[in-house]
C-alpha atoms as a PDB file:
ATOM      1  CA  UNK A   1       0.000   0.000   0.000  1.00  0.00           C
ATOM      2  CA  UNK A   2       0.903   3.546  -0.459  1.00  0.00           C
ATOM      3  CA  UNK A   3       2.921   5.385   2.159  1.00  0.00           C
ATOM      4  CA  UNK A   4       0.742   7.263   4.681  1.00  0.00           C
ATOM      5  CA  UNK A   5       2.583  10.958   4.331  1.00  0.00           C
ATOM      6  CA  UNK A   6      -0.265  12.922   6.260  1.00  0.00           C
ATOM      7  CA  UNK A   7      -2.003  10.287   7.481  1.00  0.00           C
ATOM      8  CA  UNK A   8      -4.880  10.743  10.038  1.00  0.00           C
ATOM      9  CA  UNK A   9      -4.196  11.063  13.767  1.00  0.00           C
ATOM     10  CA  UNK A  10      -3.736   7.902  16.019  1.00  0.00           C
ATOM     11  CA  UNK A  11      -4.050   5.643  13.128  1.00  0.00           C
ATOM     12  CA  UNK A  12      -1.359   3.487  11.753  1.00  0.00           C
ATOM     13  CA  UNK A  13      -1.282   0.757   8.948  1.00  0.00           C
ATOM     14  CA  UNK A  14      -3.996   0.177   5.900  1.00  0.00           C
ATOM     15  CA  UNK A  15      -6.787   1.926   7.900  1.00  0.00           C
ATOM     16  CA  UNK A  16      -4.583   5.296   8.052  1.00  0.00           C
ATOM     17  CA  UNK A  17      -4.103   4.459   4.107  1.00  0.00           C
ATOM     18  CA  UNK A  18      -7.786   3.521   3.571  1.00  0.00           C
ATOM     19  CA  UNK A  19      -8.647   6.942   5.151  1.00  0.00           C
ATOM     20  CA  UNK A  20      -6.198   8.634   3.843  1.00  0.00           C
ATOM     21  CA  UNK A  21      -7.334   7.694   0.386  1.00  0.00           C
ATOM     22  CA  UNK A  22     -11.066   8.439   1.229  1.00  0.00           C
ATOM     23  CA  UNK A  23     -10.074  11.728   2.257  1.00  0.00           C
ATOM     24  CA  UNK A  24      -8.658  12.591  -1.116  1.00  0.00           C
ATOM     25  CA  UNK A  25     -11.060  10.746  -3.501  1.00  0.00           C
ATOM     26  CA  UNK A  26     -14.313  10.807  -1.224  1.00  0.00           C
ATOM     27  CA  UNK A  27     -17.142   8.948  -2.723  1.00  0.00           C
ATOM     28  CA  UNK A  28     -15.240   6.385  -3.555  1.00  0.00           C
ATOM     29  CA  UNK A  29     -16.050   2.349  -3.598  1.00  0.00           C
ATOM     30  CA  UNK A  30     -14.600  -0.479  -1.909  1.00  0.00           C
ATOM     31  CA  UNK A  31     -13.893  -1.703  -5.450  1.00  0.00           C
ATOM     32  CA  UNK A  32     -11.935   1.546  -6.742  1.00  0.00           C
ATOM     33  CA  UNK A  33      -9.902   1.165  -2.763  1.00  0.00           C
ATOM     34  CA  UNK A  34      -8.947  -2.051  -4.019  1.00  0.00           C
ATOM     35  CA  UNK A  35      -7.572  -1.313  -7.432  1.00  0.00           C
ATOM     36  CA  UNK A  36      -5.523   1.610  -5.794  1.00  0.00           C
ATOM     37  CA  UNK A  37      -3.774  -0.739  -3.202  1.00  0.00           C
ATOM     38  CA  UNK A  38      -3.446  -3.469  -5.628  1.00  0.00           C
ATOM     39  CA  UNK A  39      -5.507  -5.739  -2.990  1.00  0.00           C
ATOM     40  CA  UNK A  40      -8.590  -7.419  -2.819  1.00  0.00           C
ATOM     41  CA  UNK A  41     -12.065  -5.919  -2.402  1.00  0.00           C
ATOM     42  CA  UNK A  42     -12.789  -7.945   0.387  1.00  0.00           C
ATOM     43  CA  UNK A  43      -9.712  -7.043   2.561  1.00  0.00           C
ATOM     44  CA  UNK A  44     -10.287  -3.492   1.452  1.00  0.00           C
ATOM     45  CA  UNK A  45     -13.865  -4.755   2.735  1.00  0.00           C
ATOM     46  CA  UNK A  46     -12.863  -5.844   6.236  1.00  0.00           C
ATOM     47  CA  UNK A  47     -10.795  -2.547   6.966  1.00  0.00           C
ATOM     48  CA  UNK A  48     -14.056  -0.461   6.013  1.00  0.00           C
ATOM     49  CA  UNK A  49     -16.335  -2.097   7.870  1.00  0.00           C
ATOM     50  CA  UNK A  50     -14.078  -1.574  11.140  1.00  0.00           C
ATOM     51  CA  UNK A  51     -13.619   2.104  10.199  1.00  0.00           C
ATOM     52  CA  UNK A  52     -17.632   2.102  10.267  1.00  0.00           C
ATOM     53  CA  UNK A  53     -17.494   0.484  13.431  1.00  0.00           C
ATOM     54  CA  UNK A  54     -15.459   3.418  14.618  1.00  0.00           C
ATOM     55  CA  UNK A  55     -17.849   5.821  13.773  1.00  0.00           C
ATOM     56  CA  UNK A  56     -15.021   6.868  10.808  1.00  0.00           C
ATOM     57  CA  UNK A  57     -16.922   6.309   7.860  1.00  0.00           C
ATOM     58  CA  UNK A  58     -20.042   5.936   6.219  1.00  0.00           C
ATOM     59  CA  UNK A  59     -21.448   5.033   3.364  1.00  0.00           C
ATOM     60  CA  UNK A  60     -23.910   5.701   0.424  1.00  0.00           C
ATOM     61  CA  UNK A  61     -26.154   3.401  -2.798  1.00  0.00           C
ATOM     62  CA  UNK A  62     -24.406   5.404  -6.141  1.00  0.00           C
ATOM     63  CA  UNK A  63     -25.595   4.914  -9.407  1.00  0.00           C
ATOM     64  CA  UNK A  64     -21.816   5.125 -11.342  1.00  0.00           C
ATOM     65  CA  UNK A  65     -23.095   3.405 -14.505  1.00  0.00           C
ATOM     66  CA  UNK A  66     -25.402   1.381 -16.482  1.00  0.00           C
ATOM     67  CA  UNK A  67     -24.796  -1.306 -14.030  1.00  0.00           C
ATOM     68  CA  UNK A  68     -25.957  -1.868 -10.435  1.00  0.00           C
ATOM     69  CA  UNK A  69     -25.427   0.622  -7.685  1.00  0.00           C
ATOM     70  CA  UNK A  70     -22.488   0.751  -5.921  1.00  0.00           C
ATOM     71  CA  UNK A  71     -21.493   1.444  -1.974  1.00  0.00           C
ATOM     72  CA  UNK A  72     -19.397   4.784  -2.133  1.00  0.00           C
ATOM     73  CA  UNK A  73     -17.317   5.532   1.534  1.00  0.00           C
ATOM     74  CA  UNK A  74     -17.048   9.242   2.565  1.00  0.00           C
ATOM     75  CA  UNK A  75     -15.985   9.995   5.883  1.00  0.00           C
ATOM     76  CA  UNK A  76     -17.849  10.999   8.913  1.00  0.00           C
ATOM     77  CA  UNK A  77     -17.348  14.356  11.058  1.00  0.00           C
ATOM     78  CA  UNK A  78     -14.950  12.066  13.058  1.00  0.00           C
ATOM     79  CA  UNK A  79     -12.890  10.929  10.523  1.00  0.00           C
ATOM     80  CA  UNK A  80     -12.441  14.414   9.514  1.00  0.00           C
ATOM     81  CA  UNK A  81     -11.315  15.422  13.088  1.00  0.00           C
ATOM     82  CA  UNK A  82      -8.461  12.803  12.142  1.00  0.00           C
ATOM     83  CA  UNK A  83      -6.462  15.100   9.961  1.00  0.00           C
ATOM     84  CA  UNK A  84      -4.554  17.686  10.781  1.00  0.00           C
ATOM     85  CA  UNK A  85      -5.849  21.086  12.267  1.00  0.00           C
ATOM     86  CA  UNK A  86      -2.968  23.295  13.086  1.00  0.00           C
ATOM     87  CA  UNK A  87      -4.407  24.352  16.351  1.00  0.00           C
ATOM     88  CA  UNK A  88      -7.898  25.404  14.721  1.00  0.00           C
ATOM     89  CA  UNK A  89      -9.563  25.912  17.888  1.00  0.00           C
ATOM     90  CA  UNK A  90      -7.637  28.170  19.560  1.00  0.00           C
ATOM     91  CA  UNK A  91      -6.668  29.968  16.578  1.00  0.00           C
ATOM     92  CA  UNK A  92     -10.199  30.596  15.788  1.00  0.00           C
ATOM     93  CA  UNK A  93     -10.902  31.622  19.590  1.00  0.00           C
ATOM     94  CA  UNK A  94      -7.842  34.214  19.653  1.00  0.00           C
ATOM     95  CA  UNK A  95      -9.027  35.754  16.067  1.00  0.00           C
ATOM     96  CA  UNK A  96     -12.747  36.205  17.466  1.00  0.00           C
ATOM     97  CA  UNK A  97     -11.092  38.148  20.343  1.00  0.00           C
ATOM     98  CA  UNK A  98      -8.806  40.542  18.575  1.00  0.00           C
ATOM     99  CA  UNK A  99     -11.814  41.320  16.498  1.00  0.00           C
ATOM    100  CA  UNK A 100     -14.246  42.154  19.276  1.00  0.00           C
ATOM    101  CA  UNK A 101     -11.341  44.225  20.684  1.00  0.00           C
ATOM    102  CA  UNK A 102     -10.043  45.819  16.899  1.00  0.00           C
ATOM    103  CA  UNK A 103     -13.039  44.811  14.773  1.00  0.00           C
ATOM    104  CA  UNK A 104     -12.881  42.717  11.472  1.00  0.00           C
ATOM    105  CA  UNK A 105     -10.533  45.082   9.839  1.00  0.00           C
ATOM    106  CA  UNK A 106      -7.557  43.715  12.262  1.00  0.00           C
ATOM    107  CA  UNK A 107      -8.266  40.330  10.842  1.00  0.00           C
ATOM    108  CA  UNK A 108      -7.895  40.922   7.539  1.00  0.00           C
ATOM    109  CA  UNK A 109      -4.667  42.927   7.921  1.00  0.00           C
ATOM    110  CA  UNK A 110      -3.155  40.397  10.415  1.00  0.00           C
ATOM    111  CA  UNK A 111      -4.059  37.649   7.549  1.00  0.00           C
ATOM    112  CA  UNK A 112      -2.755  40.023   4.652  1.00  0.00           C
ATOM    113  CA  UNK A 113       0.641  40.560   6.270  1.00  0.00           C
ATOM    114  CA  UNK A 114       1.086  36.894   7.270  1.00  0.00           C
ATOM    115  CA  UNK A 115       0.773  36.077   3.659  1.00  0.00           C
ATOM    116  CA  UNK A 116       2.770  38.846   2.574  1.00  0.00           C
ATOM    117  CA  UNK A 117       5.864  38.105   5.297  1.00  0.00           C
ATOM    118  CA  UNK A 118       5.564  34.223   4.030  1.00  0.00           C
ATOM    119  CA  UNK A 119       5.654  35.618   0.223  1.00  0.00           C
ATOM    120  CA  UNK A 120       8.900  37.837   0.335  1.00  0.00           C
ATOM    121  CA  UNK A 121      10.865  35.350   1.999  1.00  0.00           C
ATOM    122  CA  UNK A 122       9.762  32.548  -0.467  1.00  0.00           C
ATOM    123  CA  UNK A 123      10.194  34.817  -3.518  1.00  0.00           C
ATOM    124  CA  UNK A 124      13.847  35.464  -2.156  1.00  0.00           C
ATOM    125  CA  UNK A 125      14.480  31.759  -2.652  1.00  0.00           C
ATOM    126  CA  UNK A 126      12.531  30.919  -5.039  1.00  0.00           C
ATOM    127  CA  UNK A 127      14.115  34.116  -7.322  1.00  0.00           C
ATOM    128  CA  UNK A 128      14.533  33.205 -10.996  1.00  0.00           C
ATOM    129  CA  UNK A 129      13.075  29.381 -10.509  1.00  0.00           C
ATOM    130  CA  UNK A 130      10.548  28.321 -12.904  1.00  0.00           C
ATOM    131  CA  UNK A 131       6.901  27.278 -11.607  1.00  0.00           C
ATOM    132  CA  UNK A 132       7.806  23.312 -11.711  1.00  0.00           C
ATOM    133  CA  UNK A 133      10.556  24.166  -9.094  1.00  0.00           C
ATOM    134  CA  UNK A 134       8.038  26.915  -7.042  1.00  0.00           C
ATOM    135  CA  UNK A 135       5.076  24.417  -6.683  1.00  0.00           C
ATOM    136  CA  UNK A 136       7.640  21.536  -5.745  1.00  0.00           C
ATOM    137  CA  UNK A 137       8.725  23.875  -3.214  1.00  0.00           C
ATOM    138  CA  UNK A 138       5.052  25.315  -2.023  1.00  0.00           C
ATOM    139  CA  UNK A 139       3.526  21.613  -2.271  1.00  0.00           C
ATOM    140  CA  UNK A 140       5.939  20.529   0.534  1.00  0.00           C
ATOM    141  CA  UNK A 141       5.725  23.534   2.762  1.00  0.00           C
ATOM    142  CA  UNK A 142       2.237  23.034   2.522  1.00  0.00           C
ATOM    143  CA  UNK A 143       1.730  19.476   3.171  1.00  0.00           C
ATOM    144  CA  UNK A 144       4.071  19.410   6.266  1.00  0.00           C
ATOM    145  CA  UNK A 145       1.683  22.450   7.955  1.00  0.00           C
ATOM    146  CA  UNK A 146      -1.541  19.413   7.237  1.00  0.00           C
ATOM    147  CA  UNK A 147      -2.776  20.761   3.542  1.00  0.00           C
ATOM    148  CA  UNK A 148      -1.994  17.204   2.198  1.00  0.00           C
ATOM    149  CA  UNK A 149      -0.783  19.575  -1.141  1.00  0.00           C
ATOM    150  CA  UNK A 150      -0.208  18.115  -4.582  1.00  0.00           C
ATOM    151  CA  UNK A 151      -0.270  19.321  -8.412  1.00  0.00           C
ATOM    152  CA  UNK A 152      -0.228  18.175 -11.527  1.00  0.00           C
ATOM    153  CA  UNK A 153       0.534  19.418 -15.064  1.00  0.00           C
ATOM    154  CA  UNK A 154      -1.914  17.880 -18.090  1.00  0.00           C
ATOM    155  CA  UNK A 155      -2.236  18.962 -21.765  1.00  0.00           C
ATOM    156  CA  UNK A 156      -0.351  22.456 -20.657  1.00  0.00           C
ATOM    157  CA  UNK A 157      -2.870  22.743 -17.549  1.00  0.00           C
ATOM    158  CA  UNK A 158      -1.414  22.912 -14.156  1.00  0.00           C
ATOM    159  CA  UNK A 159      -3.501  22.343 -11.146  1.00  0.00           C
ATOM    160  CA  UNK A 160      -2.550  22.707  -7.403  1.00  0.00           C
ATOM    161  CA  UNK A 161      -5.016  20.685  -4.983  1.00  0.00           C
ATOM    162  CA  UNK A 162      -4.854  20.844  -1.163  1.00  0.00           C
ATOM    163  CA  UNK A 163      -6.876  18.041   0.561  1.00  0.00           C
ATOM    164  CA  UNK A 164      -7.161  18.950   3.974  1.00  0.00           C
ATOM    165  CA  UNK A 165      -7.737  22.545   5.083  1.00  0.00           C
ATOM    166  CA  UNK A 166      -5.574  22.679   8.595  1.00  0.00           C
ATOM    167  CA  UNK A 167      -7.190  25.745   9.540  1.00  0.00           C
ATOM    168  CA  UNK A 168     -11.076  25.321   8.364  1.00  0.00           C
ATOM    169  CA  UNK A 169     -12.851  26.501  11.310  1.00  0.00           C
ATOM    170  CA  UNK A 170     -11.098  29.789  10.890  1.00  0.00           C
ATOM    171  CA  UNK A 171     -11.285  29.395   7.158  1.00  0.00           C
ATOM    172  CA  UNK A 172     -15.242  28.913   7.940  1.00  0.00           C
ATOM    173  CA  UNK A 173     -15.681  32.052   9.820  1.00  0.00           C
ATOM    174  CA  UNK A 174     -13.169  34.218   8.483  1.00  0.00           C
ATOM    175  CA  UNK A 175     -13.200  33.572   4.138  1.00  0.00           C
ATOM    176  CA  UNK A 176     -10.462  36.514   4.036  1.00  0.00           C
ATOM    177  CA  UNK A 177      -7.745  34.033   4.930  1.00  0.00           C
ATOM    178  CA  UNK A 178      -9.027  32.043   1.911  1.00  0.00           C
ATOM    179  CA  UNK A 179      -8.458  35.358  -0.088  1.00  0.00           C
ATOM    180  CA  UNK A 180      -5.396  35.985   1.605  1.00  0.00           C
ATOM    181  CA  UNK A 181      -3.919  32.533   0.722  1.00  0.00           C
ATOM    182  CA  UNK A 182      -5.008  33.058  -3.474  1.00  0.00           C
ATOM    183  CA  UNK A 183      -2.643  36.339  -3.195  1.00  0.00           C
ATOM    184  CA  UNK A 184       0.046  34.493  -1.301  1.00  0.00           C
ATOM    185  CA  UNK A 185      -0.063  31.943  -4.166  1.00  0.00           C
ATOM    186  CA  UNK A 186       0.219  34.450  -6.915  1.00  0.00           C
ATOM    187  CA  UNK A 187       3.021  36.214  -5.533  1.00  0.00           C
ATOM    188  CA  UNK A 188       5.461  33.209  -4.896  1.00  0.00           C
ATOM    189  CA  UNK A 189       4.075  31.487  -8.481  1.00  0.00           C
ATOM    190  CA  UNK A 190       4.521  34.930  -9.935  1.00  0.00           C
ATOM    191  CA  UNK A 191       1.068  33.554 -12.034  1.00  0.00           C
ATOM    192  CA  UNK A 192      -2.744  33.809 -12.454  1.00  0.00           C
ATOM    193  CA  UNK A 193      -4.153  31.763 -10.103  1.00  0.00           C
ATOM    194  CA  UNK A 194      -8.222  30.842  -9.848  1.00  0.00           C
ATOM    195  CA  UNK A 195      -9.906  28.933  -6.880  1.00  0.00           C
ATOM    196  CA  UNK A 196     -12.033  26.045  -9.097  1.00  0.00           C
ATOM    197  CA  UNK A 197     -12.847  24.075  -5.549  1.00  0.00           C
ATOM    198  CA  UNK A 198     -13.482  25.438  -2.227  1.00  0.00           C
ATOM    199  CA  UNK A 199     -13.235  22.836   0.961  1.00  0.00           C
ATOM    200  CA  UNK A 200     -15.331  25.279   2.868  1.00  0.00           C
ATOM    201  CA  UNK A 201     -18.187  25.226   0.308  1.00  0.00           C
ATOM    202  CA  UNK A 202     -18.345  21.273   0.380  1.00  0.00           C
ATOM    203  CA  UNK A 203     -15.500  20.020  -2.072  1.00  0.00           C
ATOM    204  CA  UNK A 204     -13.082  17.553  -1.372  1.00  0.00           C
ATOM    205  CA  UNK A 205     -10.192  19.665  -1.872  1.00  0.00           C
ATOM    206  CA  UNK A 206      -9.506  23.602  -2.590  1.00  0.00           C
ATOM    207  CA  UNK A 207      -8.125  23.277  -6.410  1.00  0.00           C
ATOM    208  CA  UNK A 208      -6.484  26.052  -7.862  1.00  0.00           C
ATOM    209  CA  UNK A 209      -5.651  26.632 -11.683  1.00  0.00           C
ATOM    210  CA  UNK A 210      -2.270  28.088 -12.174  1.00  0.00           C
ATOM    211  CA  UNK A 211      -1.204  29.884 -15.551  1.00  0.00           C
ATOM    212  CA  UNK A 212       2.488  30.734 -15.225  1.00  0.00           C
ATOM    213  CA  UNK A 213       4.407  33.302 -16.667  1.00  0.00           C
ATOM    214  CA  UNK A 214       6.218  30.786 -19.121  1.00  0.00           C
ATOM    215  CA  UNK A 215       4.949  26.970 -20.078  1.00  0.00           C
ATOM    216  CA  UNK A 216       5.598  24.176 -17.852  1.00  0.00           C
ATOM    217  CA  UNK A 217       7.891  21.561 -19.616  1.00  0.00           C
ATOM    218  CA  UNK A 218       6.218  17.875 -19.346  1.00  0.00           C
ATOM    219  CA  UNK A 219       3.257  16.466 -18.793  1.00  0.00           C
ATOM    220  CA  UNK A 220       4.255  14.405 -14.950  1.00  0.00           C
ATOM    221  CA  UNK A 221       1.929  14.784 -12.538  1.00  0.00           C
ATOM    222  CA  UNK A 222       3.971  16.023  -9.200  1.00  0.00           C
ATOM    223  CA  UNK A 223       1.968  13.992  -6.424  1.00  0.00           C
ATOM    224  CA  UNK A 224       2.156  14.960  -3.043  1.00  0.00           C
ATOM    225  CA  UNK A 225       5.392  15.532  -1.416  1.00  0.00           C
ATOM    226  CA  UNK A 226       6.984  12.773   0.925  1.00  0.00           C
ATOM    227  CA  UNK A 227       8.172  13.962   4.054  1.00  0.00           C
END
């Protein structure tokens, strides 16, 4: 099975890979679990149905094709609380004072010069390095603060997914750091960059199309950065 870079809290082995999987490609079947691993359906089977037990994941009858229905897996509330959230919480609960203390405008400029700080000081490094080398670089910054970043380049197209939002309660209440974050990207991509996905509006991921500066040599797809 695949290595378990991000994987959920407290969980080790093929559950933490079954889950991390479901996180990332949520509905998905036991069937399409089992292809990915290179397993069978039924051991893919046995390691869903304790992940149900656990109050981890449900599941839903999908119509996928002329065929029967399938079961599709999403996970639960709980298995969300799994991943990675930077401190959301607290974060959230120290924002919501400053405001009733400064008012909303404090927010946004506290999330606007975050962004801007972490921008200069990539830009510096990243100076004269094309996008394939930036996005390498953001993808792995990202995924070790609990993003669980990747992107891909197809047919010219580049795409930058993150699937896991380590801050979404603040991202929930406060959309500016949302904003804040499609600046950030622009300025260390030096690109256009367009929000197609939005966690926070029900997606699996926030997905971002990038148009650099300059074309992207090859077609690889740049999957999410091993720690």
């Amino acid at each position: 099975m695949k290595d378990t870079n991000g994987a959920p809290t407290g969980i080790r082995g093929p559950r933490a890979q079954i889950l991390l999987e479901i996180k990332r490609s949520q509905p998905i079947t036991a069937k399409e679990l089992s292809v990915i691993f290179g397993v069978s359906t039924n051991a893919v089977r046995r390691h869903l149905k304790e992940l149900e037990l656990d109050g981890s994941v449900i599941y839903a009858r999908e119509q996928r094709s002329m065929g029967a229905p399938s079961y599709a897996y999403r996970l639960t509330p709980r298995g969300e609380s799994l991943f990675p959230n930077r401190y959301e919480n607290a974060l959230k609960d120290l924002l919501r004072h400053i405001e009733e203390k400064a008012g909303r405008g404090e927010i946004n400029q506290l999330f606007a010069d975050q962004f801007r700080q972490r921008a200069a000081q990539l830009k510096t490094e990243l100076a004269d390095q094309p996008v394939e080398v930036r996005l390498q670089r953001l993808v792995r910054i990202l995924t070790e603060e609990g993003y669980m970043a990747e992107w891909d380049s197809r047919d010219g197209a580049i795409r930058l997914a993150e699937h896991n939002c380590a801050i979404r309660a603040v991202a929930e209440r406060y959309p500016e750091v949302c904003a804040a974050e499609r600046r950030f990207l622009t300025e260390v991509l030096a690109s256009q960059v367009e929000r197609r996905t939005h966690i926070t509006e029900g997606s699996n991921a926030c997905e971002y199309a990038i148009t650099p500066d300059s074309p992207v040599d090859g077609e690889a797809p740049a999957r999410q950065e091993r720690a």
